[in-house]
Protein backbone atom coordinates (compact mmCIF):
# COMPACT_ATOMS: atom_id res chain seq x y z
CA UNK A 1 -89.38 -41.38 -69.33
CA UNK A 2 -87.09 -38.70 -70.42
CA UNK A 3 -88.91 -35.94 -68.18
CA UNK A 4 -88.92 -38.45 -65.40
CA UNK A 5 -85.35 -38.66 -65.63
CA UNK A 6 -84.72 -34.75 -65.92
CA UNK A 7 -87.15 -34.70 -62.76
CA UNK A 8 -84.75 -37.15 -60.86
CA UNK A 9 -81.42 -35.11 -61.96
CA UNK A 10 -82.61 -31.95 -60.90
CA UNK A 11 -84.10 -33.34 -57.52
CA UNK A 12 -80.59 -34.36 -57.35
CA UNK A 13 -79.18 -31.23 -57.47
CA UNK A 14 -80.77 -30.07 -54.71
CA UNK A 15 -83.88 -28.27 -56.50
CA UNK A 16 -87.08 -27.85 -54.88
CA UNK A 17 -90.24 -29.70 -56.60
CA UNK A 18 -91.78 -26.39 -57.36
CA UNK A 19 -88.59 -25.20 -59.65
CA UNK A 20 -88.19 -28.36 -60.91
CA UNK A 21 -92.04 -28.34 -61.86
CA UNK A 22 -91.69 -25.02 -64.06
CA UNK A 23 -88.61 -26.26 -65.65
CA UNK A 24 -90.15 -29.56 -66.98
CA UNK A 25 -93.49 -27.82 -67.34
CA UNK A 26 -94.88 -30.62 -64.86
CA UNK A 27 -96.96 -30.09 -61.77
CA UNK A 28 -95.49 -30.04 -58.43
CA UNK A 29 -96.92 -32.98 -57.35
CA UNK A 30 -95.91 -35.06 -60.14
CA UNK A 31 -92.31 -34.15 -59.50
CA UNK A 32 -92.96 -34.90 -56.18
CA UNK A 33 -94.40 -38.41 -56.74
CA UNK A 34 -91.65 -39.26 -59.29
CA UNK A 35 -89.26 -38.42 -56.10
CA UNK A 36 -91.17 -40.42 -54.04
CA UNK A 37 -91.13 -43.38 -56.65
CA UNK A 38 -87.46 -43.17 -56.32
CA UNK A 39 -87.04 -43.27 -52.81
CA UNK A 40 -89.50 -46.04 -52.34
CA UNK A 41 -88.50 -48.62 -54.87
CA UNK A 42 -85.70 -46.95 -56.58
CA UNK A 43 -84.93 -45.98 -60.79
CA UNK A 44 -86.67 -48.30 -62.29
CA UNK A 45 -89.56 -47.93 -60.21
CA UNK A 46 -89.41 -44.60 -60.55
CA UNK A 47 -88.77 -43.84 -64.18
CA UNK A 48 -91.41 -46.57 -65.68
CA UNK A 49 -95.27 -47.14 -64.93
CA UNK A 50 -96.58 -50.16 -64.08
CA UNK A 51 -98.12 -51.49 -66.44
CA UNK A 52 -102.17 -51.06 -66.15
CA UNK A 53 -104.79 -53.46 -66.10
CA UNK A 54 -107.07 -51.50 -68.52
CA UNK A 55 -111.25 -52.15 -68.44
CA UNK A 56 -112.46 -55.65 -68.07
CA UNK A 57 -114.07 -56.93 -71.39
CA UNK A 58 -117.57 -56.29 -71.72
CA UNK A 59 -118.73 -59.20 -73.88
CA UNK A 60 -116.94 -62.51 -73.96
CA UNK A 61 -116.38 -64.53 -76.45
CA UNK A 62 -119.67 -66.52 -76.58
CA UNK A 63 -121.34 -63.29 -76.96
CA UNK A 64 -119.26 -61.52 -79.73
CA UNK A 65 -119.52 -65.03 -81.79
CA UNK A 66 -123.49 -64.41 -81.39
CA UNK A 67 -123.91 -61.04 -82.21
CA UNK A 68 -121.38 -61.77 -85.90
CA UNK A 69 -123.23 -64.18 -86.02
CA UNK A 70 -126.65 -62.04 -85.58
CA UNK A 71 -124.67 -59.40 -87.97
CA UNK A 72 -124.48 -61.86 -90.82
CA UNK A 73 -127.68 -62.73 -90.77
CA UNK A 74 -131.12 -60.82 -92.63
CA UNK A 75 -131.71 -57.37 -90.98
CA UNK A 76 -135.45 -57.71 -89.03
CA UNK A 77 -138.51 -57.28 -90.91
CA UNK A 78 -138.93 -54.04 -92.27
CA UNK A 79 -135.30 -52.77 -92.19
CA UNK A 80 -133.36 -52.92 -95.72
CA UNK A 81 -129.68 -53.29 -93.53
CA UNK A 82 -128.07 -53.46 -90.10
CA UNK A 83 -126.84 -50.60 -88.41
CA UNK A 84 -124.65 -50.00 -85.31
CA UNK A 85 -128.05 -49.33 -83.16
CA UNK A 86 -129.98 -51.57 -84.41
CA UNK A 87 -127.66 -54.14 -83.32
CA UNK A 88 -127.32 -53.19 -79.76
CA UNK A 89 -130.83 -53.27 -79.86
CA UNK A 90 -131.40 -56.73 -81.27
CA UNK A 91 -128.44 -57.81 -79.18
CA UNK A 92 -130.86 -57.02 -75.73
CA UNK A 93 -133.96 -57.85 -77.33
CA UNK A 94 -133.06 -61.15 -78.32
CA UNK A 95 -131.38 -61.99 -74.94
CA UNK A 96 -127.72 -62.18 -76.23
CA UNK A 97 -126.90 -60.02 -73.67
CA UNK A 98 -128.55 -57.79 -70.49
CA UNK A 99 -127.20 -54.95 -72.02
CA UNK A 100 -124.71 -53.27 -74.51
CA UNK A 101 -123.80 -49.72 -75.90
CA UNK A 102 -123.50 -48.69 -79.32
CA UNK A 103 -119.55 -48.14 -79.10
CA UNK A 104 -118.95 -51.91 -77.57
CA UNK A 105 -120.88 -52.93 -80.78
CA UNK A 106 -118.69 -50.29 -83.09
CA UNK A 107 -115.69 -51.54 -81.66
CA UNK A 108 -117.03 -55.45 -81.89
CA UNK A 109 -117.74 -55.16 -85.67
CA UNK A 110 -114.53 -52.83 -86.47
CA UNK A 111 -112.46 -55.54 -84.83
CA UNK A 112 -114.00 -58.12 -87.16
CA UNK A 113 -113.69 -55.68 -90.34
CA UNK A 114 -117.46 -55.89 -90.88
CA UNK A 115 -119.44 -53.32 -92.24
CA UNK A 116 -123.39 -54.02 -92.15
CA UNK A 117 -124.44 -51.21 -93.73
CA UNK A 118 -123.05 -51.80 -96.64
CA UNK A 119 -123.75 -55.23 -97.86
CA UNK A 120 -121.11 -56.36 -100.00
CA UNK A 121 -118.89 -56.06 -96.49
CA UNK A 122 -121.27 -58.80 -94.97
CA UNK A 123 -121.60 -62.72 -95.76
CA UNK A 124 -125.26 -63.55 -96.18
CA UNK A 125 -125.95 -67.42 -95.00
């Protein structure tokens, strides 16, 4: 915000984009968007971002609930814990969803403080 607003001052002045780019160690065409903010809609406009949507979620809730779920339950046959791939691959294989990475599931279980591997972290049923 603060280099927006030295942007703004020294378009004021009269400064071209280009100086005012190696002044606020910006590129030109940010300056020049910033001035263009401006003009369009004004200080506010042109001194904050609108806020962004971000990525769309890529499991809802249903699904999370079933994969803890999955989580808190006895690792398949032959496989002493759970581990980060093996759920994403359980997840698929057991139709809880068409597909999922390994960092959706990372993030899923961090969220939910749960660590698999270790199994003190994980409530057995």
């Amino acid at each position: 915000m603060v280099l927006r607003a030295l942007v703004l001052r020294r378009l004021d002045e009269g400064r071209s984009a280009a100086a005012v780019a190696t002044e606020v160690r910006l590129t030109s065409k940010a300056v020049r968007e910033i001035g263009r903010r401006y003009e369009d809609g004004g200080l506010e406009q042109a001194l904050y971002e609108r806020p962004r949507p971000g990525a769309a979620a890529l499991l809802d809730n249903r699904q999370q609930q079933r994969i803890i779920a999955m989580v808190c339950s006895e690792p398949p046959e032959g496989r002493a814990r759970w581990t980060v791939r093996l759920v994403a691959e359980e997840a698929v294989r057991r139709g809880l969803v068409a597909q999922v990475g390994r960092e959706t599931i990372r993030l899923l279980l961090l969220h939910h403080d749960l660590k698999p591997w270790r199994e003190k972290n994980v409530v057995r049923g």
